[in-house]
PDB file of N, CA and C in Angstrom:
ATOM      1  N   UNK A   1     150.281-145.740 -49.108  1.00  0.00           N
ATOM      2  CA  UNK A   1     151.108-145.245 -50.179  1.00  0.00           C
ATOM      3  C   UNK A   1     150.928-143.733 -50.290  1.00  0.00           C
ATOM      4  N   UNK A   2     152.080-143.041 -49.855  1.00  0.00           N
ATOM      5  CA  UNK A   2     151.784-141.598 -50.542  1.00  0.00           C
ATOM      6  C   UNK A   2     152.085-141.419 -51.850  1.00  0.00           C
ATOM      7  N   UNK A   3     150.876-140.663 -52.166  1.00  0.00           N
ATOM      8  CA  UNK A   3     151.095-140.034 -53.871  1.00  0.00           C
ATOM      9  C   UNK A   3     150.742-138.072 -53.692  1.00  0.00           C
ATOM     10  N   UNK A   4     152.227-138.016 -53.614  1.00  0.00           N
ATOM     11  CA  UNK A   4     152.310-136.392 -53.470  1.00  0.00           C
ATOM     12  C   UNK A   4     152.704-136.127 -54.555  1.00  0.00           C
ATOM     13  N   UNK A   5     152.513-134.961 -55.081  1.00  0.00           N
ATOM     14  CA  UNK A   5     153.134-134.723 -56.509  1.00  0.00           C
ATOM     15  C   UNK A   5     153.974-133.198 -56.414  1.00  0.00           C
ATOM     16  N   UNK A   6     155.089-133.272 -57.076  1.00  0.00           N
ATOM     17  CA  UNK A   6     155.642-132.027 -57.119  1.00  0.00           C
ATOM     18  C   UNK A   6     154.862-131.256 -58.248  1.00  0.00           C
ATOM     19  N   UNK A   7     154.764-129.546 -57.130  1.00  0.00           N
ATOM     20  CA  UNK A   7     154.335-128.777 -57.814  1.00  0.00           C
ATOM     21  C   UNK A   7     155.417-128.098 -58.508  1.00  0.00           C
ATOM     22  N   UNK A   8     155.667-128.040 -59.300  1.00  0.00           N
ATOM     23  CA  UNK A   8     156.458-126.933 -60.647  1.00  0.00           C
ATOM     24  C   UNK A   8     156.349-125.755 -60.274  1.00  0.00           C
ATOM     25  N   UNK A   9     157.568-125.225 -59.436  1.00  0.00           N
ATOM     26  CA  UNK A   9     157.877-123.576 -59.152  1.00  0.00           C
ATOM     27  C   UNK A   9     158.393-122.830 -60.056  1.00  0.00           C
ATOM     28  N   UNK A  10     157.417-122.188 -60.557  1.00  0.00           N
ATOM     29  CA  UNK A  10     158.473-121.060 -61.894  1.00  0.00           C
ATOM     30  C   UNK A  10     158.815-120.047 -60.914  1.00  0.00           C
ATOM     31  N   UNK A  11     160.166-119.922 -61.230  1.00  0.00           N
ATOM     32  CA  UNK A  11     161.240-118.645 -60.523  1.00  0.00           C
ATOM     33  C   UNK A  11     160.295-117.353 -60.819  1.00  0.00           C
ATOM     34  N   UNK A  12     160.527-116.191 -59.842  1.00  0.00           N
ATOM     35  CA  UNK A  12     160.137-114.770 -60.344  1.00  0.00           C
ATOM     36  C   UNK A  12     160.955-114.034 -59.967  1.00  0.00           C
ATOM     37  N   UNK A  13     160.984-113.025 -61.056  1.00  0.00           N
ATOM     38  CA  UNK A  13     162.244-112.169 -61.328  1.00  0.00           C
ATOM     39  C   UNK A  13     161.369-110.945 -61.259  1.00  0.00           C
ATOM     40  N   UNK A  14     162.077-109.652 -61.102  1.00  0.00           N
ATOM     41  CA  UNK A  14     161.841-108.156 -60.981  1.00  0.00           C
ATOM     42  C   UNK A  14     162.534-107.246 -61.878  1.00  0.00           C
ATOM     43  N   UNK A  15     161.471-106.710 -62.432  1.00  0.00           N
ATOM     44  CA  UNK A  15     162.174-105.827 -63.668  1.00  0.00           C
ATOM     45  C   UNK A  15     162.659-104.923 -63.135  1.00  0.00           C
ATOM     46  N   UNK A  16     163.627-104.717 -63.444  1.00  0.00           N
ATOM     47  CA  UNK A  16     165.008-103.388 -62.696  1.00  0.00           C
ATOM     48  C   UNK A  16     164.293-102.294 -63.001  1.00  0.00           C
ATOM     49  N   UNK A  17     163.279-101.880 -64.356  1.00  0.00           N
ATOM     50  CA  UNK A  17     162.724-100.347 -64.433  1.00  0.00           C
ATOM     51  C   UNK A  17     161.638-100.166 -63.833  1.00  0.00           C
ATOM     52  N   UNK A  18     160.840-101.359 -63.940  1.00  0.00           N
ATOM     53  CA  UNK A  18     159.410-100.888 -63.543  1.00  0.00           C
ATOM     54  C   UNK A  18     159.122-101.355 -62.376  1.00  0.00           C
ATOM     55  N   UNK A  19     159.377-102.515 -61.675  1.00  0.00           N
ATOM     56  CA  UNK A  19     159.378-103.258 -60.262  1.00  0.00           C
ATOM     57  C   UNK A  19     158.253-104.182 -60.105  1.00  0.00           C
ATOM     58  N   UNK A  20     158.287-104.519 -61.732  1.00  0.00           N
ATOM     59  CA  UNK A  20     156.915-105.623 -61.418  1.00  0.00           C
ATOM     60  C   UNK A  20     157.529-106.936 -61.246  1.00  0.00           C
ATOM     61  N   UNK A  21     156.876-107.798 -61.148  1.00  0.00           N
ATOM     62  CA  UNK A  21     157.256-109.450 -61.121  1.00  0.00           C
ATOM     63  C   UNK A  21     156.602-110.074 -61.865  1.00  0.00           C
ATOM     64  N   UNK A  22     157.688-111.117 -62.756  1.00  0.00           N
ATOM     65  CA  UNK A  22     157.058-111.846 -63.660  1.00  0.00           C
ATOM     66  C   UNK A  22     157.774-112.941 -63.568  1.00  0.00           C
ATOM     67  N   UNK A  23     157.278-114.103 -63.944  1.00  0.00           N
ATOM     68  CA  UNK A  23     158.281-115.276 -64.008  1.00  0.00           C
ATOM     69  C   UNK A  23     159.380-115.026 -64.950  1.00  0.00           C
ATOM     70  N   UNK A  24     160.566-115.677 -64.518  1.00  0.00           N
ATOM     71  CA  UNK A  24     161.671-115.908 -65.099  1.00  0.00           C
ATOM     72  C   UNK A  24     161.745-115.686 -66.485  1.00  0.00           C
ATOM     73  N   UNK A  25     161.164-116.663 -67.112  1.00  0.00           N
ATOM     74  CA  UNK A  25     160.572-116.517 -69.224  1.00  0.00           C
ATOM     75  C   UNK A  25     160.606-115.578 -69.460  1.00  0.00           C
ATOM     76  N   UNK A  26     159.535-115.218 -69.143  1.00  0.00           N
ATOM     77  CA  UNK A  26     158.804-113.966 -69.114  1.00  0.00           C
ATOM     78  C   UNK A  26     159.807-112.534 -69.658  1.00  0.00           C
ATOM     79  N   UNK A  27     160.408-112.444 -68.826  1.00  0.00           N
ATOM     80  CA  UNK A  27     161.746-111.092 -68.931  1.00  0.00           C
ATOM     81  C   UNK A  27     163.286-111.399 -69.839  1.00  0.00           C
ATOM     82  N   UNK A  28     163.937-110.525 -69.703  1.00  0.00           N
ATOM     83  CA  UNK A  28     164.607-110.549 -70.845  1.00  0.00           C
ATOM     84  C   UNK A  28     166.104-110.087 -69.812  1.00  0.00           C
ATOM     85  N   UNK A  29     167.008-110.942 -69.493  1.00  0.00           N
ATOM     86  CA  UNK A  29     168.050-110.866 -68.388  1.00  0.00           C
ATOM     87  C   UNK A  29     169.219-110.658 -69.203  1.00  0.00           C
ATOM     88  N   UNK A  30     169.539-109.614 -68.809  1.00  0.00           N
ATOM     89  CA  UNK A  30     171.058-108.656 -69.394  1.00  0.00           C
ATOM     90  C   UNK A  30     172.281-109.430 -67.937  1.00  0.00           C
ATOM     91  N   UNK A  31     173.747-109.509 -68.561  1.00  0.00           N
ATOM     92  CA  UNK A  31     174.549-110.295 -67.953  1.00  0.00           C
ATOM     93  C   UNK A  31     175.266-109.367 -68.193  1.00  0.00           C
ATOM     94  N   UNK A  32     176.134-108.610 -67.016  1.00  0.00           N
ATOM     95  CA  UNK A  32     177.450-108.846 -66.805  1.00  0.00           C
ATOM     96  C   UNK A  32     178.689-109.558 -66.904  1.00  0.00           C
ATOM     97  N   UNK A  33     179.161-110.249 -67.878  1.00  0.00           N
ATOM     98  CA  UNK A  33     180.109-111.586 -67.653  1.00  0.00           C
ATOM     99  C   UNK A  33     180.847-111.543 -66.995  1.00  0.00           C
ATOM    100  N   UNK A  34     182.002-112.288 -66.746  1.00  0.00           N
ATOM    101  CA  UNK A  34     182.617-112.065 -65.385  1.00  0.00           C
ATOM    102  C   UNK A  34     184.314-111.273 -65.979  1.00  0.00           C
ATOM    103  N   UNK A  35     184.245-111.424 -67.449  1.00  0.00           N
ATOM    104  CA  UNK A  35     185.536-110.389 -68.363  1.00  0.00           C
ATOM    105  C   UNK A  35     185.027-108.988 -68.016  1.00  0.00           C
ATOM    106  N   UNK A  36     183.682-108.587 -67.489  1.00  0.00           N
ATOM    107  CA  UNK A  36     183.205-107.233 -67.594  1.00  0.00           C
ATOM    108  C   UNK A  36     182.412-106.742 -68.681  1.00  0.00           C
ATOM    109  N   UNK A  37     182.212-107.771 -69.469  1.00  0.00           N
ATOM    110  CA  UNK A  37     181.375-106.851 -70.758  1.00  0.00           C
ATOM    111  C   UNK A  37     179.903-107.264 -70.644  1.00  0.00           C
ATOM    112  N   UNK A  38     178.701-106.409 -71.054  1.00  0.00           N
ATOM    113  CA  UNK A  38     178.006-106.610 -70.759  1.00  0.00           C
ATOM    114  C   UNK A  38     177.373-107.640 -72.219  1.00  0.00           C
ATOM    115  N   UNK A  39     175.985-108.566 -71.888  1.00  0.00           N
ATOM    116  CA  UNK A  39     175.626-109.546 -73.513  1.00  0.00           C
ATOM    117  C   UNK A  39     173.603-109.543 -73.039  1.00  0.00           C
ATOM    118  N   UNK A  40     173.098-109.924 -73.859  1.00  0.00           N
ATOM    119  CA  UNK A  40     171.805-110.155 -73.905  1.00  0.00           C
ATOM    120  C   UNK A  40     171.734-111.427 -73.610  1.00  0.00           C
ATOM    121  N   UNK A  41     171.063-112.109 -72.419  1.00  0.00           N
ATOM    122  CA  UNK A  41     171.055-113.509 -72.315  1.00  0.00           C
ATOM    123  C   UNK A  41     169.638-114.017 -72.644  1.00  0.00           C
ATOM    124  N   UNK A  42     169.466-114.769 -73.800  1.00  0.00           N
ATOM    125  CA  UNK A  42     168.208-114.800 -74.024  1.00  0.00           C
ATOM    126  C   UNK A  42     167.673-116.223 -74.093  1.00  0.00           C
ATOM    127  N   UNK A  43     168.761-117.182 -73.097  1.00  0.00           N
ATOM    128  CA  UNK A  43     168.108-118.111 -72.895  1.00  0.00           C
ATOM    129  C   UNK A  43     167.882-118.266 -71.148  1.00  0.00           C
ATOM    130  N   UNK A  44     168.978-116.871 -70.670  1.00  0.00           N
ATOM    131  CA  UNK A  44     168.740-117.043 -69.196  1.00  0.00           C
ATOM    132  C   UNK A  44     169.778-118.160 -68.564  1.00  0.00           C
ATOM    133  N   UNK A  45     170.500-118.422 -69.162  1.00  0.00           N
ATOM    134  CA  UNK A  45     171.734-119.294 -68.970  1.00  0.00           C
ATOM    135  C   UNK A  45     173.112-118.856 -68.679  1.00  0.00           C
ATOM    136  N   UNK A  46     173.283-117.425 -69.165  1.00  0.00           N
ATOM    137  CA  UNK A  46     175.144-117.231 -69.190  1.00  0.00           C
ATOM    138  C   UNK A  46     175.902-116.978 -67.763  1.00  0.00           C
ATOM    139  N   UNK A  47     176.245-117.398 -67.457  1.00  0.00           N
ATOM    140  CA  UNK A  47     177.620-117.178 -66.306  1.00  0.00           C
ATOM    141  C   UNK A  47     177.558-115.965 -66.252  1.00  0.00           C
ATOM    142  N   UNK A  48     177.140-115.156 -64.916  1.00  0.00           N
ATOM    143  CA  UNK A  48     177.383-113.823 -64.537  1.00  0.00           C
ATOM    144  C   UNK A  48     176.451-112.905 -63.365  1.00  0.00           C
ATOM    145  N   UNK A  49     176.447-111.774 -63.257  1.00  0.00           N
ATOM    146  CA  UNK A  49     175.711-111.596 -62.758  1.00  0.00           C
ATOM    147  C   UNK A  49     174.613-110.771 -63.722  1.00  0.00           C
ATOM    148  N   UNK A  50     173.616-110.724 -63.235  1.00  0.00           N
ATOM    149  CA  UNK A  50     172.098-110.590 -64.072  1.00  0.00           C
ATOM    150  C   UNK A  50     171.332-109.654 -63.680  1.00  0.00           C
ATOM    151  N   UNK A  51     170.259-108.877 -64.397  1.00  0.00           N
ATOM    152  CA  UNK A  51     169.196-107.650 -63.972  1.00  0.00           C
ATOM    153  C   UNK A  51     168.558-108.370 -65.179  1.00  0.00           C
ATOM    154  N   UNK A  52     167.067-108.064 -64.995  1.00  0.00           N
ATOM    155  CA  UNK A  52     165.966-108.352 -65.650  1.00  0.00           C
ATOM    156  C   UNK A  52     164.838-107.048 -65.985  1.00  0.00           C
ATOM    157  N   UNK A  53     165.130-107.164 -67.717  1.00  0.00           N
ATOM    158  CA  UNK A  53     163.864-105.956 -67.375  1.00  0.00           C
ATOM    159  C   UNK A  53     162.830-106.841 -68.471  1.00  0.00           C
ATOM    160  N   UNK A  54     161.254-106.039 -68.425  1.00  0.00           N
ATOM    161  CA  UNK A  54     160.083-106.438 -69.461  1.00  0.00           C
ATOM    162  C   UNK A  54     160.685-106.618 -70.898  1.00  0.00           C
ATOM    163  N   UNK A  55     160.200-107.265 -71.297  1.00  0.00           N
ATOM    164  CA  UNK A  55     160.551-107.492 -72.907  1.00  0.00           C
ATOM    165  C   UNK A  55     159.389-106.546 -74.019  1.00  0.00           C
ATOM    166  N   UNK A  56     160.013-105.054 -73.437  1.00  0.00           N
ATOM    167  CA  UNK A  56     158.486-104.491 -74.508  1.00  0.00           C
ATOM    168  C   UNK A  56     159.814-103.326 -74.469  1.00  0.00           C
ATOM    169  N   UNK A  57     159.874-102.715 -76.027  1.00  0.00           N
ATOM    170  CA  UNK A  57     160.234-101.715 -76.500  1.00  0.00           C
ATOM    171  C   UNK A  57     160.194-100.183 -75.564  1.00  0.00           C
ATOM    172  N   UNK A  58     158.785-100.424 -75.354  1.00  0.00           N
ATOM    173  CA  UNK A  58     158.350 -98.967 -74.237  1.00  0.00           C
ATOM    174  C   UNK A  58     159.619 -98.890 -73.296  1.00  0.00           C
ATOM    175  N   UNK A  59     159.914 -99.488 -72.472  1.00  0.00           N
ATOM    176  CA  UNK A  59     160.598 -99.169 -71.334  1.00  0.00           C
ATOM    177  C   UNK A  59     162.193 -99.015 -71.754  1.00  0.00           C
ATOM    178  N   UNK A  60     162.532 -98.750 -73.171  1.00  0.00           N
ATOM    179  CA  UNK A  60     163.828 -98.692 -73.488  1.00  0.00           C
ATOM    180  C   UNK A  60     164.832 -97.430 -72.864  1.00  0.00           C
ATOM    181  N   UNK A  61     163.759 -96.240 -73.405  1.00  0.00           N
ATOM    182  CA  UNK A  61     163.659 -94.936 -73.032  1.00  0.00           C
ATOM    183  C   UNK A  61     164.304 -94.492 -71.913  1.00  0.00           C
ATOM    184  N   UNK A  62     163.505 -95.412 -70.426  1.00  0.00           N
ATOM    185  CA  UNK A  62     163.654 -95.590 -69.094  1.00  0.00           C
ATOM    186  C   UNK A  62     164.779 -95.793 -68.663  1.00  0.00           C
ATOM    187  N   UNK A  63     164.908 -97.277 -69.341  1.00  0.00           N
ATOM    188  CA  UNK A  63     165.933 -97.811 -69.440  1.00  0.00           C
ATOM    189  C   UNK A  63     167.448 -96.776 -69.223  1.00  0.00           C
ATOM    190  N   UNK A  64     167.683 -96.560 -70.545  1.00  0.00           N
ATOM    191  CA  UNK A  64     168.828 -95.547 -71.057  1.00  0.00           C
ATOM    192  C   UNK A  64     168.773 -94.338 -69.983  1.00  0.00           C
ATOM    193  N   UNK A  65     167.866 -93.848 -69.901  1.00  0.00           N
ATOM    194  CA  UNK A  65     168.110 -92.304 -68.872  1.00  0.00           C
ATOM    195  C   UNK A  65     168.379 -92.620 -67.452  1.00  0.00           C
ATOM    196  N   UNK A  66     167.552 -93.681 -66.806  1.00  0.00           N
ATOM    197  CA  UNK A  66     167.942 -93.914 -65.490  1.00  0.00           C
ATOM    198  C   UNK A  66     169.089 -94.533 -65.045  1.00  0.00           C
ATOM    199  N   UNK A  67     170.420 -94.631 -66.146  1.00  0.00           N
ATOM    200  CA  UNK A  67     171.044 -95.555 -65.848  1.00  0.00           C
ATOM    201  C   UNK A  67     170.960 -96.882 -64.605  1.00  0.00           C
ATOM    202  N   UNK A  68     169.981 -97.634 -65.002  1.00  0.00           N
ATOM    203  CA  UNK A  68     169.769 -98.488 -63.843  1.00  0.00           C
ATOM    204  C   UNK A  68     170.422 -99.991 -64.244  1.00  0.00           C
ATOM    205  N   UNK A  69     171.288-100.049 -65.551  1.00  0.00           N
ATOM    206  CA  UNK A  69     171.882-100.840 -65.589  1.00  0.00           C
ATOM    207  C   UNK A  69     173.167-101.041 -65.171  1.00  0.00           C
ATOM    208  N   UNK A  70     174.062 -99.417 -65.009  1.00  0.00           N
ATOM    209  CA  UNK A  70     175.149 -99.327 -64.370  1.00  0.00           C
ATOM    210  C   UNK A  70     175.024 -99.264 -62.607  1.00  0.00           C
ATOM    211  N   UNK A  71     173.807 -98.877 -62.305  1.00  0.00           N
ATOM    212  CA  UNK A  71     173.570 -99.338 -60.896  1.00  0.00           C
ATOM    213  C   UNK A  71     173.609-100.658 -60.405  1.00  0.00           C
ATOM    214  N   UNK A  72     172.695-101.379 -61.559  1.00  0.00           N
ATOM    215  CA  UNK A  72     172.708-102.945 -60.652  1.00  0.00           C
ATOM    216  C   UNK A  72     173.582-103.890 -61.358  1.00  0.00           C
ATOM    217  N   UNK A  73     174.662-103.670 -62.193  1.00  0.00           N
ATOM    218  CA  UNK A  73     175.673-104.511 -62.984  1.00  0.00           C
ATOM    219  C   UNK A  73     176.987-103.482 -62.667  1.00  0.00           C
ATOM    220  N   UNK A  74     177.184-102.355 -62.332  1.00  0.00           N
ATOM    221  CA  UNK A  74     178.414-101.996 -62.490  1.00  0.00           C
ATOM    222  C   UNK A  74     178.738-101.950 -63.403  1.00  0.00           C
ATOM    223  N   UNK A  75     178.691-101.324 -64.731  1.00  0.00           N
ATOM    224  CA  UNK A  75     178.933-101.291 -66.012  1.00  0.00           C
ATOM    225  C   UNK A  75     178.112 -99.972 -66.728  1.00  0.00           C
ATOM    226  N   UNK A  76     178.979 -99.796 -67.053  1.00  0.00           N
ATOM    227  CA  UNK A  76     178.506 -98.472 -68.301  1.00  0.00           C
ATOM    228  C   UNK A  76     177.877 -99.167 -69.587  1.00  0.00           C
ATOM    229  N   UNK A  77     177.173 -98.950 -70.180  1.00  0.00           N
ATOM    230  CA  UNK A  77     176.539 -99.571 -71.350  1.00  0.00           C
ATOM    231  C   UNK A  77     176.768 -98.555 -72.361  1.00  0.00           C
ATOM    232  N   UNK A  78     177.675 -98.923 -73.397  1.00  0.00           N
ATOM    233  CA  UNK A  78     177.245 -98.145 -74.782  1.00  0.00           C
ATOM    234  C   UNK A  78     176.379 -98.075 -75.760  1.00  0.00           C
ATOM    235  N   UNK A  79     176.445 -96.822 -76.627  1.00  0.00           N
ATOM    236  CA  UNK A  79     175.425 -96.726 -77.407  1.00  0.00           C
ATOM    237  C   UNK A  79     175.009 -98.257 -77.824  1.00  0.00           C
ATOM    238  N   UNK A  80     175.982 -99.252 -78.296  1.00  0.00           N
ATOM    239  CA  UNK A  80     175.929 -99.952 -79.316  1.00  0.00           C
ATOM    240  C   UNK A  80     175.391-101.024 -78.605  1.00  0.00           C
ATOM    241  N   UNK A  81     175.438-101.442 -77.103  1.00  0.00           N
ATOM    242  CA  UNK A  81     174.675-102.291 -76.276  1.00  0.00           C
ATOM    243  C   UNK A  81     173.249-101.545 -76.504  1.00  0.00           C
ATOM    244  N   UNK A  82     172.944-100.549 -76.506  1.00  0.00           N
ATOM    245  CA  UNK A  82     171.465 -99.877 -76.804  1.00  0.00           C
ATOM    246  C   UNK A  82     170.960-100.385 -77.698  1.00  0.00           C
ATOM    247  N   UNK A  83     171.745-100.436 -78.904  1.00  0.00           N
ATOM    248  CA  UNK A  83     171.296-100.521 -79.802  1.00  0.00           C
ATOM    249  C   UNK A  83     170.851-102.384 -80.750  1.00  0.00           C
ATOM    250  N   UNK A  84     171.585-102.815 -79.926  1.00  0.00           N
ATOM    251  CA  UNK A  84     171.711-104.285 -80.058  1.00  0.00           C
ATOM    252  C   UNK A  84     170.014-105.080 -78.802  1.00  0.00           C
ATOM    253  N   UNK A  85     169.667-104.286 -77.941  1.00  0.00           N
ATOM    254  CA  UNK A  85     168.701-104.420 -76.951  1.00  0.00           C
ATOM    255  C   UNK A  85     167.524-103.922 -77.513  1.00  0.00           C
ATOM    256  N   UNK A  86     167.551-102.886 -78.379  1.00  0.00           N
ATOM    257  CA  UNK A  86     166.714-102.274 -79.397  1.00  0.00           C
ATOM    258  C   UNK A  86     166.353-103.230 -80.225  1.00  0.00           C
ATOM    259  N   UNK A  87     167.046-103.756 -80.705  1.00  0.00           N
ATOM    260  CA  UNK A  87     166.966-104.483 -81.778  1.00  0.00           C
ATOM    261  C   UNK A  87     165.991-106.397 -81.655  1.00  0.00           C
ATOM    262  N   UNK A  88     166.476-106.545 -79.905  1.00  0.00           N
ATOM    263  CA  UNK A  88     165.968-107.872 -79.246  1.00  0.00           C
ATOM    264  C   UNK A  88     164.854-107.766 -79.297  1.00  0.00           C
ATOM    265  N   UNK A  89     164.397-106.749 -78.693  1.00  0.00           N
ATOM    266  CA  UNK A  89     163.075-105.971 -78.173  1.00  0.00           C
ATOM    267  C   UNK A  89     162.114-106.157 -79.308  1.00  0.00           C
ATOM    268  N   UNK A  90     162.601-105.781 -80.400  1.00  0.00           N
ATOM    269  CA  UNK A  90     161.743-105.361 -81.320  1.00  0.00           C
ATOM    270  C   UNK A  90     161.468-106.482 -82.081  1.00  0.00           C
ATOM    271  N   UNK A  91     161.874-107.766 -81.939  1.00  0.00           N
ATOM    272  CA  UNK A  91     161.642-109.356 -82.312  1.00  0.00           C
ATOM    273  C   UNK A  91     160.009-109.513 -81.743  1.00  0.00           C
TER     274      UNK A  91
END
């Protein structure tokens, strides 16, 4: 009788600012939808394409100046997406 057991692979994702790896949970995945607008996905579920950054306030800063969200989504982000990510963060 084999008794193999599945091991439980948690996904790992790469934070777009800093380039660390953390499991999936862990990070906080911004969506592109496929209308073009950008949303906070904070269960990691929405239809689109996705970038992942740390879930810590610090790297907001980064964030905003390097535009590295219009690099890896194609999308311009407004103030008011800033400010709504500001606001996740700080939960």
């Amino acid at each position: 009788m084999n008794t193999t057991t599945k091991k439980n692979n948690i996904p790992l994702r790469r934070c777009i600012v800093t380039g660390e790896h953390g499991d999936k949970r862990s990070l906080l995945r911004i969506v592109r939808k496929p209308d073009g607008q950008l949303e906070i996905d904070l269960h990691g579920k929405m239809p689109g394409r996705g970038a992942y950054i740390q879930r810590s306030i610090a790297i907001l800063a980064k964030l905003k100046a390097s535009q590295l969200i219009q690099k890896h989504l194609g999308v311009q982000p407004d103030d008011a997406f800033y400010e709504r990510l500001a606001n996740v963060l700080n939960e």
